[in-house]
PDB file of N, CA and C in Angstrom:
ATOM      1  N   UNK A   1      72.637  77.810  27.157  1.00  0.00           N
ATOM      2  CA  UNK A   1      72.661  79.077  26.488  1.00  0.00           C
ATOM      3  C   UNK A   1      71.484  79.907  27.010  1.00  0.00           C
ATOM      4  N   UNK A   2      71.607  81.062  27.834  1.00  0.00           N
ATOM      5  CA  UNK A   2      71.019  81.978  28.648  1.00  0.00           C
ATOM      6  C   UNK A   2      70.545  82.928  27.992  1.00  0.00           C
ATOM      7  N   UNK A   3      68.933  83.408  27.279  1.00  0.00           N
ATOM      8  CA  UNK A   3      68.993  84.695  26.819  1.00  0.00           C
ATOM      9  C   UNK A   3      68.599  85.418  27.853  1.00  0.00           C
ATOM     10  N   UNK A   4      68.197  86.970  27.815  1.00  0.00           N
ATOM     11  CA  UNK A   4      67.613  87.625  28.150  1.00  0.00           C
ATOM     12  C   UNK A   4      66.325  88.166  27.322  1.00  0.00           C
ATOM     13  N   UNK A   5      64.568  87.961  27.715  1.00  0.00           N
ATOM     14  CA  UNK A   5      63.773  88.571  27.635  1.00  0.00           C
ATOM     15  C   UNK A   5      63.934  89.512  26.876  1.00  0.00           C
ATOM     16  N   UNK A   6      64.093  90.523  27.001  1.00  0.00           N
ATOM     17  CA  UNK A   6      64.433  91.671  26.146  1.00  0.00           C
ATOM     18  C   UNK A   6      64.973  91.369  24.692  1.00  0.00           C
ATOM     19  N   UNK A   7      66.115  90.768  24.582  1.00  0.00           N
ATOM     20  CA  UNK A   7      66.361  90.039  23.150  1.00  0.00           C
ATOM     21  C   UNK A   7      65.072  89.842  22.414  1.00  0.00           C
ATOM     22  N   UNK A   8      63.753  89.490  22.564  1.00  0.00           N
ATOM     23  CA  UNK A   8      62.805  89.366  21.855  1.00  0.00           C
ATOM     24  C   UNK A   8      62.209  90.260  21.420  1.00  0.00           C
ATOM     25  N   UNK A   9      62.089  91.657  22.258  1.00  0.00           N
ATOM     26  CA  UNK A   9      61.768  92.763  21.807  1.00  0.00           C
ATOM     27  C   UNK A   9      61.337  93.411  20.716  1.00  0.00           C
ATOM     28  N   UNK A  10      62.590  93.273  19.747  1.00  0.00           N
ATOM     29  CA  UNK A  10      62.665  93.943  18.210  1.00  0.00           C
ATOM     30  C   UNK A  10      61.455  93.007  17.469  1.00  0.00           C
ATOM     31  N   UNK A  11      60.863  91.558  17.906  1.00  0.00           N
ATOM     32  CA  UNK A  11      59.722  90.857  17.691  1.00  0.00           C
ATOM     33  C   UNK A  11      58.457  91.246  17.659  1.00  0.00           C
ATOM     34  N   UNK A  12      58.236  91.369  19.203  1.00  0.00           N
ATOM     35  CA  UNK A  12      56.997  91.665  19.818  1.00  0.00           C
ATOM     36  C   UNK A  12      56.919  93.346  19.366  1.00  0.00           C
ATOM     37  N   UNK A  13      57.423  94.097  19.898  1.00  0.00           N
ATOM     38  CA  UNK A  13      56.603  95.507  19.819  1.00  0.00           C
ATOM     39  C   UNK A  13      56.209  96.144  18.708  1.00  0.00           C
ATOM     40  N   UNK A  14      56.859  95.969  17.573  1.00  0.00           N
ATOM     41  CA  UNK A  14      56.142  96.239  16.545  1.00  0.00           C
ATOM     42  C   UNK A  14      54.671  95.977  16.195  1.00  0.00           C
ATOM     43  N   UNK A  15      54.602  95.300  16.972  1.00  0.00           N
ATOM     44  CA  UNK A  15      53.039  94.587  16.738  1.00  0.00           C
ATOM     45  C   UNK A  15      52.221  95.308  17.554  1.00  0.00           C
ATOM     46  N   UNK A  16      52.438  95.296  18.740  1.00  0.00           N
ATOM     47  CA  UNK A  16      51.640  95.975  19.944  1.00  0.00           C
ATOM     48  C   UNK A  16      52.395  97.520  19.842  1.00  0.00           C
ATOM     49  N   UNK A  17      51.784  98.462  19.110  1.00  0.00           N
ATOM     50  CA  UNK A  17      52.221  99.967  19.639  1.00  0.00           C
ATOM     51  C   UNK A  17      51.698 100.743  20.677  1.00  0.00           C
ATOM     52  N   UNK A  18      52.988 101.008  21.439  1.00  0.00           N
ATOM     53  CA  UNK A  18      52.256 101.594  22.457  1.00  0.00           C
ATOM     54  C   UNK A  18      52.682 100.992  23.767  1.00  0.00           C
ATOM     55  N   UNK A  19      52.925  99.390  23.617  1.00  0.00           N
ATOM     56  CA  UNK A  19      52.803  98.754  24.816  1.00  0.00           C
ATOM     57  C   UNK A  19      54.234  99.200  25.609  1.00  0.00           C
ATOM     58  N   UNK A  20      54.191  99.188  26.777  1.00  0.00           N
ATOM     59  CA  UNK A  20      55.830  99.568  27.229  1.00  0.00           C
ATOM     60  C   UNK A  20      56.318  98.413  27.593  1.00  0.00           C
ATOM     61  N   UNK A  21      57.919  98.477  27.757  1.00  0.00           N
ATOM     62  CA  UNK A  21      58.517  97.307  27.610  1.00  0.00           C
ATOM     63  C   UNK A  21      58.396  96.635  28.825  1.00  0.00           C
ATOM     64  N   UNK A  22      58.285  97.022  29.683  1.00  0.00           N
ATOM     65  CA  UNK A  22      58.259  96.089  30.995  1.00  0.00           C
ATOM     66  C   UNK A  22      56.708  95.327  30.868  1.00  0.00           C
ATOM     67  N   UNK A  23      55.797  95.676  30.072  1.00  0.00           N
ATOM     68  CA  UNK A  23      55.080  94.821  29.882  1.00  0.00           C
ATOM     69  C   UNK A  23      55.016  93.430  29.005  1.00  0.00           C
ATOM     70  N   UNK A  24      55.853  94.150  27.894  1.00  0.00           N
ATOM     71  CA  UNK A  24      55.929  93.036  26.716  1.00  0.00           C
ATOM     72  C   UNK A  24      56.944  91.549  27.141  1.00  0.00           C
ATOM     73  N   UNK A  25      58.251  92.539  27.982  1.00  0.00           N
ATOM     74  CA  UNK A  25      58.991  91.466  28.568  1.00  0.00           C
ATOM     75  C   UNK A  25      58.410  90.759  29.238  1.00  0.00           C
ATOM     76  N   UNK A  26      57.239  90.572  30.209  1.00  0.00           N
ATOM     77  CA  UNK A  26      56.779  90.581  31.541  1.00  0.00           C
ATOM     78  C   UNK A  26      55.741  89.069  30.128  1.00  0.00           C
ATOM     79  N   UNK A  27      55.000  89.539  29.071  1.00  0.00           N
ATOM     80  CA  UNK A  27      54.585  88.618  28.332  1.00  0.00           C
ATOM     81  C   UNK A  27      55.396  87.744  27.372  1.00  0.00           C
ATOM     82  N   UNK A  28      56.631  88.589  26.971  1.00  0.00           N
ATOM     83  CA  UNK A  28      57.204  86.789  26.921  1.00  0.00           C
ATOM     84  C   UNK A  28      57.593  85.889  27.739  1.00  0.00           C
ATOM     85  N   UNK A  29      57.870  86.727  29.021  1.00  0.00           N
ATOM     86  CA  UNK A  29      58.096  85.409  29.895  1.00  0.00           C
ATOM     87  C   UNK A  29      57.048  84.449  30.355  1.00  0.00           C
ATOM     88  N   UNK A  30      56.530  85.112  30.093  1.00  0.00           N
ATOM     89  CA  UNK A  30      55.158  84.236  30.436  1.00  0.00           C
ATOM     90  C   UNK A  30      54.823  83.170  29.326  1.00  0.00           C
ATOM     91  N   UNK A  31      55.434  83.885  28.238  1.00  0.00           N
ATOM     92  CA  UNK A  31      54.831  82.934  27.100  1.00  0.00           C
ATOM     93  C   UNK A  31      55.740  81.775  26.907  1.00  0.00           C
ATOM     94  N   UNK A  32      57.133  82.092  27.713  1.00  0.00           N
ATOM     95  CA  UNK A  32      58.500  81.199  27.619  1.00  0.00           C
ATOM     96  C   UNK A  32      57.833  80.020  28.897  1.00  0.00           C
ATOM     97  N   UNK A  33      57.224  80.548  29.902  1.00  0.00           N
ATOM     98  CA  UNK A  33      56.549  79.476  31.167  1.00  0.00           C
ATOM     99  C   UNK A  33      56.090  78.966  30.504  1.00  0.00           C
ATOM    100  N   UNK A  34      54.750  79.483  29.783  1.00  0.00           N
ATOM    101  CA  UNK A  34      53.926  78.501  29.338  1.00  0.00           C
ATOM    102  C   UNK A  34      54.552  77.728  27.936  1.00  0.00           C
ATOM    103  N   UNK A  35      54.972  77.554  26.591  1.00  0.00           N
ATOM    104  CA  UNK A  35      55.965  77.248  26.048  1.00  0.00           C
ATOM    105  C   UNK A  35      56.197  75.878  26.603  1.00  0.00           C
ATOM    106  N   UNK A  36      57.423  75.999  28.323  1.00  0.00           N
ATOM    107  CA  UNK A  36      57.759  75.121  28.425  1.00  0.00           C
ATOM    108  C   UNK A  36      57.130  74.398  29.264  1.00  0.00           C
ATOM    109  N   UNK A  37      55.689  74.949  29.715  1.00  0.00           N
ATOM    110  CA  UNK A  37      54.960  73.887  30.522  1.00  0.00           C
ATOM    111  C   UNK A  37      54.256  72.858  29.665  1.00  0.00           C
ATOM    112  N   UNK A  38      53.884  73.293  28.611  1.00  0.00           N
ATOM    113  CA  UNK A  38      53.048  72.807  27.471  1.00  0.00           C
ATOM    114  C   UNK A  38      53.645  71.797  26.524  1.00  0.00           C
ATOM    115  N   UNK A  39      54.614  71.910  26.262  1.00  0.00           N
ATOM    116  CA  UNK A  39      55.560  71.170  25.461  1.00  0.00           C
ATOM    117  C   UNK A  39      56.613  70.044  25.775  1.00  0.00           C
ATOM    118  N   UNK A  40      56.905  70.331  27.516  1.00  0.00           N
ATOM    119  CA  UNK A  40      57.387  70.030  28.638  1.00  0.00           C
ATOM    120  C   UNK A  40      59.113  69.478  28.138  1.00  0.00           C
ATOM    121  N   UNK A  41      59.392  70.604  27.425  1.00  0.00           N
ATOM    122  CA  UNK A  41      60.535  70.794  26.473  1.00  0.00           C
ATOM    123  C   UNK A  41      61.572  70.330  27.521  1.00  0.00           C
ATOM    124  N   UNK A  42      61.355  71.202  28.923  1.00  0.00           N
ATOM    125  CA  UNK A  42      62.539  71.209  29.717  1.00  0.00           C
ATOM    126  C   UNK A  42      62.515  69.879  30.888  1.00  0.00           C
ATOM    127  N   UNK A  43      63.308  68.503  30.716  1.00  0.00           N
ATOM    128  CA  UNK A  43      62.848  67.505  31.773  1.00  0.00           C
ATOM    129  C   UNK A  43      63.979  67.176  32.858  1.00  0.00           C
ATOM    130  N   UNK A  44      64.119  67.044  33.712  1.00  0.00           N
ATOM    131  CA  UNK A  44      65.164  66.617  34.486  1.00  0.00           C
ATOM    132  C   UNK A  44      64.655  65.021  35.423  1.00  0.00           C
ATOM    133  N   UNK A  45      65.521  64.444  35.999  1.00  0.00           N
ATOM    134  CA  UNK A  45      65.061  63.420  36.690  1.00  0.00           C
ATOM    135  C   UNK A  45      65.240  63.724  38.375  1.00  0.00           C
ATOM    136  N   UNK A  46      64.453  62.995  38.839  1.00  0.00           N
ATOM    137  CA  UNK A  46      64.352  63.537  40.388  1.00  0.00           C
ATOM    138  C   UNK A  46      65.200  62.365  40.950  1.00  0.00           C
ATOM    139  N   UNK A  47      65.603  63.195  42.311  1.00  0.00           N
ATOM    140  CA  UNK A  47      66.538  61.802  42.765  1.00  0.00           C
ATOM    141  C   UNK A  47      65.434  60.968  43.758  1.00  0.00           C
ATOM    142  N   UNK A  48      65.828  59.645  44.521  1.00  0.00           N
ATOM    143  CA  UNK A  48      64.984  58.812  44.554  1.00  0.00           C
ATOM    144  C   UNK A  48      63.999  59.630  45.877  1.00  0.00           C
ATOM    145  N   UNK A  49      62.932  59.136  46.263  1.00  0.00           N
ATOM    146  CA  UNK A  49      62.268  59.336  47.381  1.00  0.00           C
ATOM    147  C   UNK A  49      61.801  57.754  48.210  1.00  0.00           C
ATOM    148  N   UNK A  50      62.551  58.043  49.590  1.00  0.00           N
ATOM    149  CA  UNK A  50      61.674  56.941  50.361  1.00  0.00           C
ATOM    150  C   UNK A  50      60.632  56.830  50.428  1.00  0.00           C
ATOM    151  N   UNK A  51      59.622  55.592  50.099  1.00  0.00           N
ATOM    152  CA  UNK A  51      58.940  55.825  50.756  1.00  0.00           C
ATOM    153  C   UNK A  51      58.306  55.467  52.116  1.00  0.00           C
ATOM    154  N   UNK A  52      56.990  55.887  52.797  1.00  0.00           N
ATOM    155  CA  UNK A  52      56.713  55.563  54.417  1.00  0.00           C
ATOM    156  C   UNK A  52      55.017  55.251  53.748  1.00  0.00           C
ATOM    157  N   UNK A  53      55.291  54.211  54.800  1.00  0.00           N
ATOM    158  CA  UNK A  53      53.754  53.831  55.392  1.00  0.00           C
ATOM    159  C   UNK A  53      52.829  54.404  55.824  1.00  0.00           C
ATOM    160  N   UNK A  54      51.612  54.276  54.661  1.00  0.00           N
ATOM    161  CA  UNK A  54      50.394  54.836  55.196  1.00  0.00           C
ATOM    162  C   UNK A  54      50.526  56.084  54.641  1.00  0.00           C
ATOM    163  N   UNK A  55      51.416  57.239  53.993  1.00  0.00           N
ATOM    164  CA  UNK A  55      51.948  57.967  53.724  1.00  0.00           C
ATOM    165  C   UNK A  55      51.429  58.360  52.409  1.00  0.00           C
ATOM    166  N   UNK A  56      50.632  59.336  51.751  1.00  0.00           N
ATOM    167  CA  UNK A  56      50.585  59.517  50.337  1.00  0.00           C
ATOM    168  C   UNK A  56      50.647  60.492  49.691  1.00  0.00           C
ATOM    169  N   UNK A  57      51.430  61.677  50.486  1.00  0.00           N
ATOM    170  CA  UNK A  57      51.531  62.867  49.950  1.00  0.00           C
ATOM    171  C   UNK A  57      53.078  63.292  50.152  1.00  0.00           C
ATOM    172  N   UNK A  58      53.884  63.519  48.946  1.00  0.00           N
ATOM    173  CA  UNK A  58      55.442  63.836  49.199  1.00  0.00           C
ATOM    174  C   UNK A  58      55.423  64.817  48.446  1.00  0.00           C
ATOM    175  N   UNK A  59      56.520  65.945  49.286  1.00  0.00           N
ATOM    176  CA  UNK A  59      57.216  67.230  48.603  1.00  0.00           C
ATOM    177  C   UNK A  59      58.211  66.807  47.831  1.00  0.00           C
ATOM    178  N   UNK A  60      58.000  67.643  46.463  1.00  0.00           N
ATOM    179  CA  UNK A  60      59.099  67.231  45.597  1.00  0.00           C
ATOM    180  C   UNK A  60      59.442  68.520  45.368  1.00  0.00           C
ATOM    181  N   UNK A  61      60.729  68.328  45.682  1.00  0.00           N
ATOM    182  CA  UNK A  61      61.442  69.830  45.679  1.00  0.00           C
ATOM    183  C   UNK A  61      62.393  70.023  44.218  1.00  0.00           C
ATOM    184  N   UNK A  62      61.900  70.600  43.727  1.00  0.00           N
ATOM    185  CA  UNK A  62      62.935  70.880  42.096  1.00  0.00           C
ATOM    186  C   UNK A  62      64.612  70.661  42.071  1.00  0.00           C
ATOM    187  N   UNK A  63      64.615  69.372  40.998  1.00  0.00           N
ATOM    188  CA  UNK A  63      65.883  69.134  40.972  1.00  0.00           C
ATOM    189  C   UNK A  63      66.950  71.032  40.502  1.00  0.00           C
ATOM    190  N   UNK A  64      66.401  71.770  39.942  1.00  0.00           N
ATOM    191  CA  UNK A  64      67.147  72.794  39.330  1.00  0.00           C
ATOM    192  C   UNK A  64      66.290  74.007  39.483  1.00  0.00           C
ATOM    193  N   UNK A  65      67.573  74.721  40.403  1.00  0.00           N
ATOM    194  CA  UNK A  65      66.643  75.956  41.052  1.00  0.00           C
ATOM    195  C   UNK A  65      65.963  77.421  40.271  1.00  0.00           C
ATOM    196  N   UNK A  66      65.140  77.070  40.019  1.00  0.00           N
ATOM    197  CA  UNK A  66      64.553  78.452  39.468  1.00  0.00           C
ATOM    198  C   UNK A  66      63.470  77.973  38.680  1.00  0.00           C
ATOM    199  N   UNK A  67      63.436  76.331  39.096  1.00  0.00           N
ATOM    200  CA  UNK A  67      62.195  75.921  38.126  1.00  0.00           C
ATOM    201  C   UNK A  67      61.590  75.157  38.949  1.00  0.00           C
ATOM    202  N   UNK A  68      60.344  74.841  38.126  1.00  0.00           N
ATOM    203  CA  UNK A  68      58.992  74.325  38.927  1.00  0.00           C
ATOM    204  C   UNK A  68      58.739  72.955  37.995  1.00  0.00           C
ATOM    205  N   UNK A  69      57.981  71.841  38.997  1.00  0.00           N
ATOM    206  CA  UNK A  69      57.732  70.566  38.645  1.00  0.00           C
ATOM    207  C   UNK A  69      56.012  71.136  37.900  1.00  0.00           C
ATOM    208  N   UNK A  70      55.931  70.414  36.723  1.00  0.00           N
ATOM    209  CA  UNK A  70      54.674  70.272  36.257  1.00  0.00           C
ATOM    210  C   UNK A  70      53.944  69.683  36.279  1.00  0.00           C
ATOM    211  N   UNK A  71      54.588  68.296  35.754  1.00  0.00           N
ATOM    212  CA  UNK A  71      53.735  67.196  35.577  1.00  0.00           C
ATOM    213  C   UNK A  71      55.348  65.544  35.818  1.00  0.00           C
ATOM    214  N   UNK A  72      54.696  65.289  36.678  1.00  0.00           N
ATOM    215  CA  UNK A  72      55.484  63.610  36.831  1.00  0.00           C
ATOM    216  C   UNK A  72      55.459  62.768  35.503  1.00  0.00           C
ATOM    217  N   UNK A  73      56.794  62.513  34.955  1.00  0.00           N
ATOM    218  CA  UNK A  73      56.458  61.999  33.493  1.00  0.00           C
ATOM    219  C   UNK A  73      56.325  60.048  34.094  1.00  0.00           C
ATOM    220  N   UNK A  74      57.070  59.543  35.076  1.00  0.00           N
ATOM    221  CA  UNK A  74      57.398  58.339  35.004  1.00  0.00           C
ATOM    222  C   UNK A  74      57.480  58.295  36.976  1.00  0.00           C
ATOM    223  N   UNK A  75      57.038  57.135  37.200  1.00  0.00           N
ATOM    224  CA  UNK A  75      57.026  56.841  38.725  1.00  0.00           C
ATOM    225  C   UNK A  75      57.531  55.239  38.926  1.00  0.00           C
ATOM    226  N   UNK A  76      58.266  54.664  39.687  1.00  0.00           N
ATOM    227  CA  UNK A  76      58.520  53.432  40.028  1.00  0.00           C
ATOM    228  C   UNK A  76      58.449  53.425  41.559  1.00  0.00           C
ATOM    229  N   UNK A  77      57.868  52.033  41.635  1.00  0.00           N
ATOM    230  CA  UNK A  77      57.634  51.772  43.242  1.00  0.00           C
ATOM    231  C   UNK A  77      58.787  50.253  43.209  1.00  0.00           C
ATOM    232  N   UNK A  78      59.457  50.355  43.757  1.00  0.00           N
ATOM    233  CA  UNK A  78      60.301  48.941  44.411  1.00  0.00           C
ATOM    234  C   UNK A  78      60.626  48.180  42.709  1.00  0.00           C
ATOM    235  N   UNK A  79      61.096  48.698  41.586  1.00  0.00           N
ATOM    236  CA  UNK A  79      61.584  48.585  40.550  1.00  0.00           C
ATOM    237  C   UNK A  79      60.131  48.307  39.682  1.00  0.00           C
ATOM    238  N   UNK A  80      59.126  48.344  40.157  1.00  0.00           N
ATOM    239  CA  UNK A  80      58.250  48.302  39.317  1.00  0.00           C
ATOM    240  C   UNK A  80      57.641  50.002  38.815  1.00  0.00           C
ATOM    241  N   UNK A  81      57.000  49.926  37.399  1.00  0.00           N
ATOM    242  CA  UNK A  81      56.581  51.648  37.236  1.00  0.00           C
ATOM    243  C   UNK A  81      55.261  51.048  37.104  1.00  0.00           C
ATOM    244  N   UNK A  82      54.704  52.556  38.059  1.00  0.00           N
ATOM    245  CA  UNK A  82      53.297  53.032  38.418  1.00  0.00           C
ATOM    246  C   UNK A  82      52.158  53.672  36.740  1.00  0.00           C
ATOM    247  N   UNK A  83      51.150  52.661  36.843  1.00  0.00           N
ATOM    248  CA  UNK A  83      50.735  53.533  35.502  1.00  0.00           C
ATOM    249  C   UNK A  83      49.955  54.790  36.229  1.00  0.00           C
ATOM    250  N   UNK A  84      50.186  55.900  35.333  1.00  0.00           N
ATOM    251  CA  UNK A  84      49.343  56.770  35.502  1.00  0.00           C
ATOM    252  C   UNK A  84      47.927  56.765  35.758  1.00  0.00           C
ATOM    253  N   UNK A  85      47.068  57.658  36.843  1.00  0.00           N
ATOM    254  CA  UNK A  85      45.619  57.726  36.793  1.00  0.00           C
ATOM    255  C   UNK A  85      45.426  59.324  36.868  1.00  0.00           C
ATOM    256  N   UNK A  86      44.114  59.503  36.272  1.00  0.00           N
ATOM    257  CA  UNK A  86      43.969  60.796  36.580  1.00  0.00           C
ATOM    258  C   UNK A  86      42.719  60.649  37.499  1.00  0.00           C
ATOM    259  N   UNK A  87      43.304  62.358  38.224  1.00  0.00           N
ATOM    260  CA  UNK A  87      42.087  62.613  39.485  1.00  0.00           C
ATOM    261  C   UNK A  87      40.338  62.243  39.209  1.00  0.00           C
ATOM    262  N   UNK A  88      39.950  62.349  38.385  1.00  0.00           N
ATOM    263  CA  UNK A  88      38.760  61.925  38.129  1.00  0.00           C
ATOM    264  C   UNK A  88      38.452  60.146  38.293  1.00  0.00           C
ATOM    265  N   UNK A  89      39.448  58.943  37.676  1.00  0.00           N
ATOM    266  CA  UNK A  89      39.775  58.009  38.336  1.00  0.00           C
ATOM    267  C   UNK A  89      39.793  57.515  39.813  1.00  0.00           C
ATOM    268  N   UNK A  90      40.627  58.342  40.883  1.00  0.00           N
ATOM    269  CA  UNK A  90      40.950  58.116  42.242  1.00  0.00           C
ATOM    270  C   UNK A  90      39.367  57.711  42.546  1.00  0.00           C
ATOM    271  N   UNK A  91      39.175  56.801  43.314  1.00  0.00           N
ATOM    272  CA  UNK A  91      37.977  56.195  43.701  1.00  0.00           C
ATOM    273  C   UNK A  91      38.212  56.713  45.223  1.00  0.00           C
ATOM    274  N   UNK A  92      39.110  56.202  45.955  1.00  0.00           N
ATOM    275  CA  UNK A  92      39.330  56.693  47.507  1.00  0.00           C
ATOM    276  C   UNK A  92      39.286  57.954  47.905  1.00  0.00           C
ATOM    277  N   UNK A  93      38.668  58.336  48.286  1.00  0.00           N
ATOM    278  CA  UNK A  93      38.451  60.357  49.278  1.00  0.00           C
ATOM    279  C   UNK A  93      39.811  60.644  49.935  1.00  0.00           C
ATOM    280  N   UNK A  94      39.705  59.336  50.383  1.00  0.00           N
ATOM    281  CA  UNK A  94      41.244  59.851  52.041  1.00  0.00           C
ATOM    282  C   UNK A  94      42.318  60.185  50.519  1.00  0.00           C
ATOM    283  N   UNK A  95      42.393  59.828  49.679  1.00  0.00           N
ATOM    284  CA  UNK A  95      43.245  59.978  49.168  1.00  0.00           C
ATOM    285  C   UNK A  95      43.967  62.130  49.290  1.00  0.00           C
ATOM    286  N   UNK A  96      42.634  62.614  49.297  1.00  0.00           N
ATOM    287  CA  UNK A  96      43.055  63.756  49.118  1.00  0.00           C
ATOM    288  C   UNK A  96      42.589  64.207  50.703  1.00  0.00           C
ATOM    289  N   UNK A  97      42.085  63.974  51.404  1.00  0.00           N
ATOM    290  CA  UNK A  97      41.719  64.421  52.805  1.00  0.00           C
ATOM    291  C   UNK A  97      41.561  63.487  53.671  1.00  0.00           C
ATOM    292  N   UNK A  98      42.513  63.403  54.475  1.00  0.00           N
ATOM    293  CA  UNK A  98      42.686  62.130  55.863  1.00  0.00           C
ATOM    294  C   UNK A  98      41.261  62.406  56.894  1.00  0.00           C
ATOM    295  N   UNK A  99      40.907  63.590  56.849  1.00  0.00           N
ATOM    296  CA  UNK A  99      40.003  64.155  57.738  1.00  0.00           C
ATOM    297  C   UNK A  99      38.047  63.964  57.406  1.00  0.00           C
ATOM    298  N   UNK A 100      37.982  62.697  56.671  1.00  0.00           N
ATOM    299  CA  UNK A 100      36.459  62.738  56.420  1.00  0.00           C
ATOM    300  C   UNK A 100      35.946  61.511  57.210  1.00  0.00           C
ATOM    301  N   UNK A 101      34.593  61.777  57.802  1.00  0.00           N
ATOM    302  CA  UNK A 101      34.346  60.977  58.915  1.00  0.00           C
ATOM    303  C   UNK A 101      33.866  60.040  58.149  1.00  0.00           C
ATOM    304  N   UNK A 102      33.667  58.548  58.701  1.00  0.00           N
ATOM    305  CA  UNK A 102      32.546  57.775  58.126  1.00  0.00           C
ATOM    306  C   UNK A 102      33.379  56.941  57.260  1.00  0.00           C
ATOM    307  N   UNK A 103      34.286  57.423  56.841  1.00  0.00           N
ATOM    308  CA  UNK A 103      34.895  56.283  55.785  1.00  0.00           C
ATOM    309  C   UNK A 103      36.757  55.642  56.255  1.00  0.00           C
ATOM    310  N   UNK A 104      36.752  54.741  55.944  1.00  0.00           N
ATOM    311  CA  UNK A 104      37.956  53.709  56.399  1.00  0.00           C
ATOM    312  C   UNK A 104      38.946  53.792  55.279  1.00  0.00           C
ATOM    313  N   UNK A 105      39.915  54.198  55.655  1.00  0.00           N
ATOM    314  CA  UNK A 105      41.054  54.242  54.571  1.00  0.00           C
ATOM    315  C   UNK A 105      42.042  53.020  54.591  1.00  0.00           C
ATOM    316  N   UNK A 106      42.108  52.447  53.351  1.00  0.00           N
ATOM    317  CA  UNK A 106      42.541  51.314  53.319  1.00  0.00           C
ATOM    318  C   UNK A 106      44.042  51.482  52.665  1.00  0.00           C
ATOM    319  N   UNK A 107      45.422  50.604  52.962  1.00  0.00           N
ATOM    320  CA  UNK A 107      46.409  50.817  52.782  1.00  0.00           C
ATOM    321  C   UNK A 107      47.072  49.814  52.299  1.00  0.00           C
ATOM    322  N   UNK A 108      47.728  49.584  51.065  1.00  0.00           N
ATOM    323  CA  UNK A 108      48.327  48.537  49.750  1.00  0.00           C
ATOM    324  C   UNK A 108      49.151  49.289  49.709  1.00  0.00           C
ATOM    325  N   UNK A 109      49.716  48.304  48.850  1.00  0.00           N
ATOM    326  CA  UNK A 109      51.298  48.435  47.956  1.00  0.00           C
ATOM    327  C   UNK A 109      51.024  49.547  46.890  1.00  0.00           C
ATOM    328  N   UNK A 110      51.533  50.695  46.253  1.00  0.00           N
ATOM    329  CA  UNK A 110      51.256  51.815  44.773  1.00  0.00           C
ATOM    330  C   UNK A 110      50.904  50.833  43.837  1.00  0.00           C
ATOM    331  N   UNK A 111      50.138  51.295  43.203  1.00  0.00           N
ATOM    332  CA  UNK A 111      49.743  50.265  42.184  1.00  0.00           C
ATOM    333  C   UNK A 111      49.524  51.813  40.606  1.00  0.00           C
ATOM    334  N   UNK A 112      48.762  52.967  41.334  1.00  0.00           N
ATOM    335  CA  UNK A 112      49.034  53.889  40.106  1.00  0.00           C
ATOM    336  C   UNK A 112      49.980  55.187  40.938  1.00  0.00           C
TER     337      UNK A 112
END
């Protein structure tokens, strides 16, 4: 079920006088992005990805066009699932830059 932006209208402007509508629309959509980034109301599943050796950065291209990936809810490597880490965690550099001198990048099985 598809609205249109504007439908909210008779909401918002009463409140804000003055504001013109291509602005107010322009802020609920924004407030509908954020909404569903936050709440992560809207989920789909991705289809599988190979993976390659030595390899730790993959494009994930949106299962459904007109939307954007936020956040990875669930990951499996070879039927096992990956627990989550966050970036502050990652101990390894190469992880985010192949290009730093001095240090040896070491290569295992996914483990997060």
């Amino acid at each position: 079920m598809s609205k249109t932006y504007d439908l909210f209208l008779p909401w918002v402007l009463p409140d804000v006088t003055g504001c013109p509508e291509i602005t107010a629309i322009q802020a609920v959509r924004d407030s509908v992005i954020s909404f569903c980034e936050m709440s992560l109301i809207h989920q789909a599943d991705h289809d599988p990805l190979s993976a390659v050796a030595q390899q730790a950065d993959y494009d994930l291209e949106t299962p459904i066009t007109g939307s954007r990936i936020t956040k990875v809810m669930r990951l499996w490597f070879k039927g096992a699932e990956l627990a989550p880490v966050a970036p502050d965690d990652v101990g390894d550099p190469t992880i985010y830059n192949q290009q730093i001198g001095g240090v040896t990048t070491s290569y295992s099985t996914p483990k997060y």
